[in-house]
Protein backbone atom coordinates (compact mmCIF):
# COMPACT_ATOMS: atom_id res chain seq x y z
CA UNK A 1 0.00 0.00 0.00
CA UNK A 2 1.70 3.14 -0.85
CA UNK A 3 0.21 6.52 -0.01
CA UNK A 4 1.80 9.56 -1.88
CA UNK A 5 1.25 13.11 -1.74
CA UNK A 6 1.16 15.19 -4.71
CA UNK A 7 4.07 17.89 -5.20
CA UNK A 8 4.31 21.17 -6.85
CA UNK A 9 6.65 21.80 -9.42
CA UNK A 10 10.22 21.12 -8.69
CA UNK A 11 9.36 20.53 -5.17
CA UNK A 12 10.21 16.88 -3.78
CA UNK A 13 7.51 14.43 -3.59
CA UNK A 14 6.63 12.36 -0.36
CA UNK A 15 4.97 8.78 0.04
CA UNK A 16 4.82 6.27 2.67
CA UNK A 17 5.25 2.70 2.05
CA UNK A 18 3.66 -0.09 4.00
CA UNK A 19 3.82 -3.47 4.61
CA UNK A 20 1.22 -6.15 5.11
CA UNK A 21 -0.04 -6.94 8.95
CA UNK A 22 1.13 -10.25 10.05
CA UNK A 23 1.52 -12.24 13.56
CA UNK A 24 5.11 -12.74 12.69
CA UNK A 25 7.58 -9.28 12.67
CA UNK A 26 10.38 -11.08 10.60
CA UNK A 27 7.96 -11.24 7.52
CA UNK A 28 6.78 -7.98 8.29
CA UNK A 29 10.17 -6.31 7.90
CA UNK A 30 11.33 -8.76 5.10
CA UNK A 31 8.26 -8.01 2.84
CA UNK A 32 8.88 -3.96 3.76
CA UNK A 33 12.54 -4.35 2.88
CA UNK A 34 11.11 -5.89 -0.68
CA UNK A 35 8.74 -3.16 -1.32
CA UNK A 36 11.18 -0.41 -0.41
CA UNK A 37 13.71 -1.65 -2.81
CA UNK A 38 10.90 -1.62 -5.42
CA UNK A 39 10.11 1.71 -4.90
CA UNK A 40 14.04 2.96 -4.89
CA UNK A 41 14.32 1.21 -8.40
CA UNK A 42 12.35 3.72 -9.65
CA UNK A 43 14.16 6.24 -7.89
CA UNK A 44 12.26 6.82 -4.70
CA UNK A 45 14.93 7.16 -1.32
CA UNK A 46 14.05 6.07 2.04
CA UNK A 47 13.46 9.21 4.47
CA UNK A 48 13.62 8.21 8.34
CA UNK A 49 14.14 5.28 10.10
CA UNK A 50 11.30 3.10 9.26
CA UNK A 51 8.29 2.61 11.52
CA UNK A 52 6.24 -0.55 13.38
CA UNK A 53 3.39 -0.57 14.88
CA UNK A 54 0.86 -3.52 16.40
CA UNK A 55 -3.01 -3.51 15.13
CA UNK A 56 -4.78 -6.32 16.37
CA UNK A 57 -2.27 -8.72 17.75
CA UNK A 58 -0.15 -8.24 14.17
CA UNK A 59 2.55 -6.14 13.26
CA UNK A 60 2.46 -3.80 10.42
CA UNK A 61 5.82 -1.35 9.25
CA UNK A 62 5.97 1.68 7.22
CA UNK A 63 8.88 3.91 5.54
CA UNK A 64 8.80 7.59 4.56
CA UNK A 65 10.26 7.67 0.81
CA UNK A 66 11.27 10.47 -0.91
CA UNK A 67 12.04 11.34 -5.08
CA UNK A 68 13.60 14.88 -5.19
């Protein structure tokens, strides 16, 4: 699920990217880490540390990303 905010001209653009909720935290991060590198293939940059969070006994993670 990516969520991205629309920029003005020559401004940077912002999104976050998030991974799917699961019971189990390793395939949380390892499926984040996947989309991230997506999403920096086509030239987007990580911006922050990335974040976790529980939601109904599963953990989800999210990154900032950033395409100047």
């Amino acid at each position: 699920m990516v969520a991205r905010k629309t920029a003005k001209k020559g401004s940077p653009e912002y999104k976050v990217v998030m991974s799917v909720k699961s019971p189990s935290l390793n395939y949380t991060a390892k499926r984040l880490g996947d989309l991230v590198s997506d999403e920096m293939a086509l030239g987007w940059s990580p911006h922050g540390t990335p974040m976790i969070a529980i939601d109904e006994d599963k953990y989800v993670m999210s990154q900032a990303m950033i395409k100047p």
